[in-house]
N, C-alpha and C. Protein backbone atom coordinates (compact mmCIF):
# COMPACT_ATOMS: atom_id res chain seq x y z
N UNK A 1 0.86 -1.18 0.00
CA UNK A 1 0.00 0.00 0.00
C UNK A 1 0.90 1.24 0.00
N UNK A 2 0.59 2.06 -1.06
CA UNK A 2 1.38 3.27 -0.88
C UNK A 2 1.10 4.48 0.49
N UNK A 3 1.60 5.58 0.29
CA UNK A 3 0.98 6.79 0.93
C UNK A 3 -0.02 7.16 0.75
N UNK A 4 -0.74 7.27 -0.25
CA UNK A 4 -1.76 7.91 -0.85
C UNK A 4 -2.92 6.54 -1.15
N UNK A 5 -3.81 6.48 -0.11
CA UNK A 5 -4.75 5.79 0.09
C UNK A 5 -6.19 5.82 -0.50
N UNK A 6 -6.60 5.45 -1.64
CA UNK A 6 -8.18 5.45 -1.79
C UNK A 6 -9.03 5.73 -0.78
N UNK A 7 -9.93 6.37 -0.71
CA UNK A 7 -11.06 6.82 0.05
C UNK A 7 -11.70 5.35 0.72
N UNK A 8 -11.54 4.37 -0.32
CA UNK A 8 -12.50 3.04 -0.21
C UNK A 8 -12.04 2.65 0.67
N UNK A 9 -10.43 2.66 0.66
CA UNK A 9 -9.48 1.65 1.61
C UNK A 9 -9.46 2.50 3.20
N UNK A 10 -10.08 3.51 3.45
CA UNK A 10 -9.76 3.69 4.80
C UNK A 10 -9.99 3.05 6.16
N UNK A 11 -10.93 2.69 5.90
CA UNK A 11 -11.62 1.91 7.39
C UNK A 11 -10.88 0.54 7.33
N UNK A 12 -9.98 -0.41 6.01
CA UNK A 12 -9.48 -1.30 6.19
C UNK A 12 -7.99 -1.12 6.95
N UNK A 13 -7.24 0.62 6.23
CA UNK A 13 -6.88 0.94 6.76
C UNK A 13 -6.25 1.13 8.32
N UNK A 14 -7.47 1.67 8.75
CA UNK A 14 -7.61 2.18 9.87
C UNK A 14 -7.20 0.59 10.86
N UNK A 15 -7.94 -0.33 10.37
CA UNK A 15 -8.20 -1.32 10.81
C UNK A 15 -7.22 -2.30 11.10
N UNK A 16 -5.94 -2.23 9.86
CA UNK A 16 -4.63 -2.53 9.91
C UNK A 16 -3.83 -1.66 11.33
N UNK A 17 -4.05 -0.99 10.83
CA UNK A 17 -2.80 -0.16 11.89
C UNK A 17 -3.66 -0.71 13.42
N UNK A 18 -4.54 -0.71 13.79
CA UNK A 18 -5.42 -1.28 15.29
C UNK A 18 -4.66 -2.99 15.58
N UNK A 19 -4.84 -3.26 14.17
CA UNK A 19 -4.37 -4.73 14.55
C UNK A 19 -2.79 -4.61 15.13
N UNK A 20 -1.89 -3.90 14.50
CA UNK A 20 -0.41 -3.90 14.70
C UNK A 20 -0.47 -3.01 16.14
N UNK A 21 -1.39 -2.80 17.01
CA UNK A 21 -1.37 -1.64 18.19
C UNK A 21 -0.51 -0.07 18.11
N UNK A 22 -0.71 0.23 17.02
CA UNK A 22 -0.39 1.62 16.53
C UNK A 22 -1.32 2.59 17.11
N UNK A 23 -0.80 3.56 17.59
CA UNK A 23 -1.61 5.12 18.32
C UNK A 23 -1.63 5.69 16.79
N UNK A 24 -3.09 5.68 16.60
CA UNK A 24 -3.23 6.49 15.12
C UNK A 24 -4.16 7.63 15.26
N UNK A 25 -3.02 8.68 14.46
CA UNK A 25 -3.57 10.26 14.93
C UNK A 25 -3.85 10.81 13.25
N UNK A 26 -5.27 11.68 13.41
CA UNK A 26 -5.64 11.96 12.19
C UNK A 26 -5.64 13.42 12.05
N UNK A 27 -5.65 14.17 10.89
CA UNK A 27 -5.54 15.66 10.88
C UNK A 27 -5.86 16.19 9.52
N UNK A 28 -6.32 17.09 9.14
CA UNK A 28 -7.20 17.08 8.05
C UNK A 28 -6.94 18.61 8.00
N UNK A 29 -7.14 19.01 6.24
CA UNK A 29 -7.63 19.93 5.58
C UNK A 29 -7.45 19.97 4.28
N UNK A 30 -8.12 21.49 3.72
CA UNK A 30 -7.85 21.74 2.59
C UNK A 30 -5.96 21.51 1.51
N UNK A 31 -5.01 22.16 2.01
CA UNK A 31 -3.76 22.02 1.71
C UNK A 31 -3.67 22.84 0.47
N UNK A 32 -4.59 23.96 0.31
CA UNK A 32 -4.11 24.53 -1.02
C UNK A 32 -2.90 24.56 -1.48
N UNK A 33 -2.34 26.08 -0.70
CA UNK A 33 -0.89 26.34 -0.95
C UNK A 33 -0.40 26.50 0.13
N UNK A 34 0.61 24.82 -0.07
CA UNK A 34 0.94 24.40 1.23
C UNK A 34 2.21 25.38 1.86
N UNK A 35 1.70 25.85 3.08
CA UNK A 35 3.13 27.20 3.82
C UNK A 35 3.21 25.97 4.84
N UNK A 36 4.10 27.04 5.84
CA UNK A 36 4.87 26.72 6.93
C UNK A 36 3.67 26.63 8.42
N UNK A 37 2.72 26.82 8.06
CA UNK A 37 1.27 26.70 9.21
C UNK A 37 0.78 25.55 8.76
N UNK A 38 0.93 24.53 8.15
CA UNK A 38 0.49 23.75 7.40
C UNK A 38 1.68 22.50 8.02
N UNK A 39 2.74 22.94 8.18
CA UNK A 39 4.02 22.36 8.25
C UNK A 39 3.92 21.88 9.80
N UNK A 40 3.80 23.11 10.65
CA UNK A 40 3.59 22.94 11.95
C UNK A 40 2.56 21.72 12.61
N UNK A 41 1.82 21.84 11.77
CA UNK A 41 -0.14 21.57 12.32
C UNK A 41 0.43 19.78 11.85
N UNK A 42 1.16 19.49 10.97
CA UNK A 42 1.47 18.07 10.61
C UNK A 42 2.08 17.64 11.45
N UNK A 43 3.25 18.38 11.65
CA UNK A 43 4.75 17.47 12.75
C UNK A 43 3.82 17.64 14.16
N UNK A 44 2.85 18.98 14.18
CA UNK A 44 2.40 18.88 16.10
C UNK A 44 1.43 17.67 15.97
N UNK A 45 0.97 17.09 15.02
CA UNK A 45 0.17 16.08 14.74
C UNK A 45 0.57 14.81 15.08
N UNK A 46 1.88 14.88 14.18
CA UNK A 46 2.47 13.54 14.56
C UNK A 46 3.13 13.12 15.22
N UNK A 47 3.72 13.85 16.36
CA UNK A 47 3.65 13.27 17.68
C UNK A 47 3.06 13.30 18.90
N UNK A 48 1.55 13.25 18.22
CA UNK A 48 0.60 12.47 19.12
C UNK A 48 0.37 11.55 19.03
N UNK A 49 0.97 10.27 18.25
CA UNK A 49 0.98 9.15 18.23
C UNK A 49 1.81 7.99 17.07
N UNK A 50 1.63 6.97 16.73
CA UNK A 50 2.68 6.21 15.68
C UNK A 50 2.83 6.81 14.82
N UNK A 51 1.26 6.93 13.89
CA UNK A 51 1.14 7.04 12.11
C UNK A 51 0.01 7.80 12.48
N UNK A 52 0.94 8.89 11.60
CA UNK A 52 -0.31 10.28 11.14
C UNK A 52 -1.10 9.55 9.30
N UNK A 53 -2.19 10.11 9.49
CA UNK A 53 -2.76 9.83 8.26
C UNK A 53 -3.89 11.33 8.41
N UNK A 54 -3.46 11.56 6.96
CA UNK A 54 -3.63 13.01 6.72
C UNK A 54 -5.10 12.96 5.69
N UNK A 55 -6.05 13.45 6.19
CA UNK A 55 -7.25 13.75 5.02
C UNK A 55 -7.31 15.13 4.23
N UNK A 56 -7.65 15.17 2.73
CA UNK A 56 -7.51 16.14 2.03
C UNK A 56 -8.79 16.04 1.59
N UNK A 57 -8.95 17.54 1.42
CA UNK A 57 -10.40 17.75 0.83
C UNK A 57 -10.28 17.53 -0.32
N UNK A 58 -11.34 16.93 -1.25
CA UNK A 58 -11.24 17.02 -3.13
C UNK A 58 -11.08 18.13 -3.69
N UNK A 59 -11.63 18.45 -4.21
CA UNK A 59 -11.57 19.31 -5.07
C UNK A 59 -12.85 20.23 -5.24
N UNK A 60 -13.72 18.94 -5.18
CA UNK A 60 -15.00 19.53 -5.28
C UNK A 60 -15.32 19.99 -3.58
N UNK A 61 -15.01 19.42 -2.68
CA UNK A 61 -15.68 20.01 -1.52
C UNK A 61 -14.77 21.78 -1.17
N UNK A 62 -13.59 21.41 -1.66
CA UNK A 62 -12.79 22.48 -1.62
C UNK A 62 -13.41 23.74 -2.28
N UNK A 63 -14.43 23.49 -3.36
CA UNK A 63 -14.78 24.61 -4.55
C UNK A 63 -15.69 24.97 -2.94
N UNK A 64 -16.93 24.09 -2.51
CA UNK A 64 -17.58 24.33 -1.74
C UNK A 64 -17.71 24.89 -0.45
N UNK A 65 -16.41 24.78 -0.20
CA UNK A 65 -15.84 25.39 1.28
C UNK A 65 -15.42 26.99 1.33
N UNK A 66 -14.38 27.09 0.19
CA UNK A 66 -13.93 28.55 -0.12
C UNK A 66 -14.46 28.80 -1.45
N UNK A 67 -15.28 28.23 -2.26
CA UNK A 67 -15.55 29.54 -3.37
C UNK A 67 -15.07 28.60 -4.76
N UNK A 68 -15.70 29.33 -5.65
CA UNK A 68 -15.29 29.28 -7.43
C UNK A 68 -13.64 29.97 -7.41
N UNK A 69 -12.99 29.19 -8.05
CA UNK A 69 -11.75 29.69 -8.54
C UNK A 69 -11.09 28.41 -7.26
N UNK A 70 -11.58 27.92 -6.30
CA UNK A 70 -10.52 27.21 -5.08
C UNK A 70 -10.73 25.54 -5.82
N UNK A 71 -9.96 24.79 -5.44
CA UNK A 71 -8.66 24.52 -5.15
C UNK A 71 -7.63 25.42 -6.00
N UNK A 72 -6.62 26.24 -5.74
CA UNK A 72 -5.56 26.61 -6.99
C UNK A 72 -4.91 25.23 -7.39
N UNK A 73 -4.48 23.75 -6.49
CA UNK A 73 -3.70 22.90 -6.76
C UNK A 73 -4.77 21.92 -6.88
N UNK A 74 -5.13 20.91 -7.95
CA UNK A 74 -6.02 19.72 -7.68
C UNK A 74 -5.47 18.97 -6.74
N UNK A 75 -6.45 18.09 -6.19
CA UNK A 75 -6.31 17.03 -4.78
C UNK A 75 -5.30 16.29 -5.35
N UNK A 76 -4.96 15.55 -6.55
CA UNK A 76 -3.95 14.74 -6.87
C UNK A 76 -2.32 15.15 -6.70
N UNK A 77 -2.29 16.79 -6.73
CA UNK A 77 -1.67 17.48 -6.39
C UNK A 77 -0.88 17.34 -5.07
N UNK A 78 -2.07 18.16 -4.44
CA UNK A 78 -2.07 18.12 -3.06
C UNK A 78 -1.76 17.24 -2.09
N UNK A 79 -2.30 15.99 -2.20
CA UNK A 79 -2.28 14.61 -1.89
C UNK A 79 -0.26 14.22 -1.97
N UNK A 80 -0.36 14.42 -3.57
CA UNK A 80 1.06 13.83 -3.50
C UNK A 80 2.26 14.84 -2.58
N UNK A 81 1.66 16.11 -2.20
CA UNK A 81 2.75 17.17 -1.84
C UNK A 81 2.90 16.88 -0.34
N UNK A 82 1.69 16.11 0.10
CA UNK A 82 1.49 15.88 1.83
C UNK A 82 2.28 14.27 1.84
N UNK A 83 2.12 13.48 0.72
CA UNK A 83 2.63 12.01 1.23
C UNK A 83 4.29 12.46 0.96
N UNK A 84 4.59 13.51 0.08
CA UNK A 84 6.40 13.41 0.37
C UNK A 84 6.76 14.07 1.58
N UNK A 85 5.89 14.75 2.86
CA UNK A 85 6.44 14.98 3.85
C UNK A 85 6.89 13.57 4.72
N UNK A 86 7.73 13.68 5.93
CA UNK A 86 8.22 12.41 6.29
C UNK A 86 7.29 12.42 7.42
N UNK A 87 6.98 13.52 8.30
CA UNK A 87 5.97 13.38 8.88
C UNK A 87 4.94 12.58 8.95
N UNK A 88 4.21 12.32 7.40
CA UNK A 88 2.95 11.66 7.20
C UNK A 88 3.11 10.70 6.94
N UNK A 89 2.45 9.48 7.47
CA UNK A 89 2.38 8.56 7.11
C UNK A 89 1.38 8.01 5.57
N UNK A 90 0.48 8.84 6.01
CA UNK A 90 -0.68 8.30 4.77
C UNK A 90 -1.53 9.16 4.55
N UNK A 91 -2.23 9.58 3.05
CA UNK A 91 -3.28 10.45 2.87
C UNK A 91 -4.31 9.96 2.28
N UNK A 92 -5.28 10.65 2.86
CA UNK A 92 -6.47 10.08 1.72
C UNK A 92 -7.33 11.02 1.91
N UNK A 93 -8.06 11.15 0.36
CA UNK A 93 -8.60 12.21 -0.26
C UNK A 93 -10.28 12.03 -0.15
N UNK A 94 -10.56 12.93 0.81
CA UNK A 94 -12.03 13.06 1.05
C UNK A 94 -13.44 14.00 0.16
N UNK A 95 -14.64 13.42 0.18
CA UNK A 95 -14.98 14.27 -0.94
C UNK A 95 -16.11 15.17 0.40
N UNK A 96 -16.11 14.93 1.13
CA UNK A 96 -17.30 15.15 2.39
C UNK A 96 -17.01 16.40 2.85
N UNK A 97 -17.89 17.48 3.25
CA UNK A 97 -17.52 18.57 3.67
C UNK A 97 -17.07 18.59 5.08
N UNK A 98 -17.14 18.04 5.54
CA UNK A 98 -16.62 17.42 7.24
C UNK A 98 -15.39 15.66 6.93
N UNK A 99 -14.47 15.69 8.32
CA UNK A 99 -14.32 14.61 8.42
C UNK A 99 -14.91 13.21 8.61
N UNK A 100 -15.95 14.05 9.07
CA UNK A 100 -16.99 13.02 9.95
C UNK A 100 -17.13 11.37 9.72
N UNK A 101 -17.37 11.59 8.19
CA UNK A 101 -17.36 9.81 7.62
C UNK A 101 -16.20 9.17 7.44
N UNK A 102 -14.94 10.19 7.57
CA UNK A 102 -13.71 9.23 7.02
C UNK A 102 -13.21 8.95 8.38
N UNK A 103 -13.74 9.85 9.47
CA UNK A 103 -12.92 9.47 10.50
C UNK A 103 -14.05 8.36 12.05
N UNK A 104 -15.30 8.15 10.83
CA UNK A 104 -16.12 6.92 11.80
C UNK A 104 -15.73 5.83 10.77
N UNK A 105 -14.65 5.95 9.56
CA UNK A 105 -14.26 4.40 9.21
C UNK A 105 -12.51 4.42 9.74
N UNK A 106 -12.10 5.42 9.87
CA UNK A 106 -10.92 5.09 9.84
C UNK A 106 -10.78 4.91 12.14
N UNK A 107 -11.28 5.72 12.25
CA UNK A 107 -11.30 5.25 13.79
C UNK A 107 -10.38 6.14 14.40
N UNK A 108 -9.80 6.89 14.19
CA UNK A 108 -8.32 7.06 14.76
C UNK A 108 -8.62 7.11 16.60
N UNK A 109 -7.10 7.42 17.62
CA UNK A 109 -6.79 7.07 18.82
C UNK A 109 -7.21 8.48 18.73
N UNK A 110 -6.50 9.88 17.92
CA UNK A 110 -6.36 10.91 17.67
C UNK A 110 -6.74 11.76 17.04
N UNK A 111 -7.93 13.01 17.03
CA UNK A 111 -8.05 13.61 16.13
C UNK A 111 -7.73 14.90 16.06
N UNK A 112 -6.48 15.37 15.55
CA UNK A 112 -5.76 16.97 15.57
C UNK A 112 -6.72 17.58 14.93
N UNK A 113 -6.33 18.86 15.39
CA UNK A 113 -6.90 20.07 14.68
C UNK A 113 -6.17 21.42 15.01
N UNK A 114 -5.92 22.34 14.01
CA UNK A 114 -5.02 23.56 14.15
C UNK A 114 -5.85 24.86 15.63
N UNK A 115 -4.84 25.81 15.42
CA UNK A 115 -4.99 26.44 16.25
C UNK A 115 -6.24 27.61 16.32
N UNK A 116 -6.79 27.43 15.44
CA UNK A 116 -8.05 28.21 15.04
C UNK A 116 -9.42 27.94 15.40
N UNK A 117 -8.82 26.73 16.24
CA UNK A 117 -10.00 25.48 16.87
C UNK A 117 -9.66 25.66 18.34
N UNK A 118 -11.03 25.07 18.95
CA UNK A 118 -10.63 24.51 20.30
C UNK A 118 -11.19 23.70 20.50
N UNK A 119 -10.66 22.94 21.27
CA UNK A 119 -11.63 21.25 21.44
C UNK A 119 -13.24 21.42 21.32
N UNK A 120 -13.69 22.41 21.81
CA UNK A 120 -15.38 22.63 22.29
C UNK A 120 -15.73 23.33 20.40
N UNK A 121 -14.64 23.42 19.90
CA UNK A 121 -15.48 23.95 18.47
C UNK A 121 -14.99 22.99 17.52
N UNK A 122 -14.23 21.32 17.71
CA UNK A 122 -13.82 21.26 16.38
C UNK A 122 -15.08 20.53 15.82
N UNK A 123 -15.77 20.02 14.99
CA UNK A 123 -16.96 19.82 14.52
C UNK A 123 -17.05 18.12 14.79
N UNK A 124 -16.07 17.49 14.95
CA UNK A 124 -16.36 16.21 14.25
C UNK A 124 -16.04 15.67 16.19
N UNK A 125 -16.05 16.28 17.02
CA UNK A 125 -15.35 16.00 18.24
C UNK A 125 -16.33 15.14 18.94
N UNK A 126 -17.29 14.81 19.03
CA UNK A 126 -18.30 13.75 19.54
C UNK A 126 -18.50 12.39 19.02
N UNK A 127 -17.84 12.70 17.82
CA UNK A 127 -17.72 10.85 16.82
C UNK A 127 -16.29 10.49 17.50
N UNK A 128 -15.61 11.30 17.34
CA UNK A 128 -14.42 10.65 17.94
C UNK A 128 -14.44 10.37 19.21
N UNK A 129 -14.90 11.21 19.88
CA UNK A 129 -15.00 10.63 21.83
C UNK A 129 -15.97 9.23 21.80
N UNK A 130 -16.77 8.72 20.57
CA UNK A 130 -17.86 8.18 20.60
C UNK A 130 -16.90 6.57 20.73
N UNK A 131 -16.25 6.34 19.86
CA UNK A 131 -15.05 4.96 20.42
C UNK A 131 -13.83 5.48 21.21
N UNK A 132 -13.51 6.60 21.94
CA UNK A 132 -12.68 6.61 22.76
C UNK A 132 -11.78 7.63 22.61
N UNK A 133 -12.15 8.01 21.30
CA UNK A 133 -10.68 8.91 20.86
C UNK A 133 -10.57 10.41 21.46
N UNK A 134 -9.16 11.33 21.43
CA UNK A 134 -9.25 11.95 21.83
C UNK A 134 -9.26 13.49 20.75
N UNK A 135 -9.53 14.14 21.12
CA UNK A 135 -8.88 15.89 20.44
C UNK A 135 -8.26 16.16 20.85
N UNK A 136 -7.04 16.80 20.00
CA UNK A 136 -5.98 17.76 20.44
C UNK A 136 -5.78 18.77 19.88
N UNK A 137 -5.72 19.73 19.79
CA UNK A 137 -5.22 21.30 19.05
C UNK A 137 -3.77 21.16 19.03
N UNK A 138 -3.32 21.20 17.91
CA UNK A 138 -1.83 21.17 17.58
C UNK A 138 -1.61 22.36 16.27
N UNK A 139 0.34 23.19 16.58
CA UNK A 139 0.41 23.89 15.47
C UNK A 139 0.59 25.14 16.29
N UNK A 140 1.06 25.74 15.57
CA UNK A 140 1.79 27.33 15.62
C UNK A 140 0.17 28.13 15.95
N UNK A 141 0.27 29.81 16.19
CA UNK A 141 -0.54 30.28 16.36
C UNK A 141 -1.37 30.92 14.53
N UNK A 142 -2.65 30.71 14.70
CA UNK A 142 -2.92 30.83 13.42
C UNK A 142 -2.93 31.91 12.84
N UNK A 143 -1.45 32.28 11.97
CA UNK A 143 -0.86 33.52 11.43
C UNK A 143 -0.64 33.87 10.30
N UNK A 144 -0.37 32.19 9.36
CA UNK A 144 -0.61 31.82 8.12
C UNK A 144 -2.07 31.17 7.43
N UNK A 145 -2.27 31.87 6.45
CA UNK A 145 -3.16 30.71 5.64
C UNK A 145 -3.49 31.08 4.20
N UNK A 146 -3.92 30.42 3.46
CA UNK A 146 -3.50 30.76 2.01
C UNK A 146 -4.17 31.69 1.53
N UNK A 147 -5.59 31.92 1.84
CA UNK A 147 -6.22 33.21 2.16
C UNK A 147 -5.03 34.52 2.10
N UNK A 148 -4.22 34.27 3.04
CA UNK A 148 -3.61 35.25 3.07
C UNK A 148 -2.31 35.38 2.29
N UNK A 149 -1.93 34.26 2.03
CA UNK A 149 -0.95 34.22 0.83
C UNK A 149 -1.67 34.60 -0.66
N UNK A 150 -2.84 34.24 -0.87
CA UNK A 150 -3.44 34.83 -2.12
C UNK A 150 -3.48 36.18 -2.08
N UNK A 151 -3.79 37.13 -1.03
CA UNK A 151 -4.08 38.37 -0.90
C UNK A 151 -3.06 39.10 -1.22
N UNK A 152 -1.53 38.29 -0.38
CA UNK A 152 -0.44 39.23 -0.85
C UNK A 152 -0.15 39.86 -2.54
N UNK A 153 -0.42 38.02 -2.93
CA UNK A 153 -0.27 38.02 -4.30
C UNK A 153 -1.24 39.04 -4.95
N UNK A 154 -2.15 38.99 -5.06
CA UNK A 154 -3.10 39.88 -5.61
C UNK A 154 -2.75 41.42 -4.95
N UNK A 155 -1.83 42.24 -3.67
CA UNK A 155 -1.88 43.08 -3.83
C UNK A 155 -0.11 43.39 -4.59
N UNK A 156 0.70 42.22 -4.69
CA UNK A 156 1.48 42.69 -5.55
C UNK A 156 1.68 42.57 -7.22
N UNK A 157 0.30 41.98 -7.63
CA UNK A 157 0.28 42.10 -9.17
C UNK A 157 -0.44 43.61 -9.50
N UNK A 158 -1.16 44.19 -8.19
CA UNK A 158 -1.68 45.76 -8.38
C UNK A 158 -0.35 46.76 -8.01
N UNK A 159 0.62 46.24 -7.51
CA UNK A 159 1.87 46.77 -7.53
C UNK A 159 2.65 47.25 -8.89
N UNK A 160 2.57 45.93 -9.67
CA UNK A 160 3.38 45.83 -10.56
C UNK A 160 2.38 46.10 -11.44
N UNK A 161 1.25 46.49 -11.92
CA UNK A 161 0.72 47.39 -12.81
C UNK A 161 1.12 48.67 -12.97
């Protein structure tokens, strides 16, 4: 099995790593344009337990989340830019506007979430307490995000007019 996991294969997934007694910690997002807040939120991820396995939004939930014109990178993209970190163990590409379904097949011990969260707001935090698991807020303070890397860009192409 590579890094980059079919959607289908998660819960068998999930299910592998339980058998081998692996602490499996999950962490999720978009990944447009991947910065250094992105960087943080992975490594504070993954040592909360063995094997991080990373969910990416498609493409299509991505249009749905931020807007026409989003993803700038397709998920195939994206996907492959998160499995060459060493951090991650595994990705898989979600089409759901929440984690919710990938993470009642995949099960994890762990479910991260960045600093823009707090346990009492991350959305999916009652499925996971529901077999045992825990939340953690991991990651730098939220200072980066591509939002704001697009903005720069767009105010320095009104520069260079």
């Amino acid at each position: 099995m590579g890094k980059v996991v079919p959607r289908a294969d998660a819960a068998a997934l999930g299910e592998n790593l339980r058998e081998e007694n692996l602490q499996v910690v999950f962490a999720n997002g978009c990944f447009d344009i991947f910065h250094v807040g992105h960087v943080r939120y992975l490594e504070g991820a993954r040592q909360q337990g063995d094997v991080l396995v990373v969910g990416v939004n498609s493409d299509r939930s991505v249009r749905q989340l931020k807007g026409e014109g989003r993803p700038l990178l397709p998920e195939d993209a994206r996907a492959e830019l998160l499995a060459a970190m060493e951090c991650v163990d595994y990705v898989v590409v979600f089409d759901d506007l929440t984690a919710e379904p990938l993470l009642r097949d995949l099960r994890p011990d762990v479910h991260c979430k960045g600093t823009d969260y707090t346990e009492a707001t991350v959305p999916e935090r009652e499925v996971v307490r529901s077999w045992g698991g825990r939340v953690v807020i991991v990651g730098d303070p939220k200072d980066h995000s591509t939002r704001d890397v697009l903005a720069h860009i767009a105010q320095l192409k009104k520069v260079e007019k």
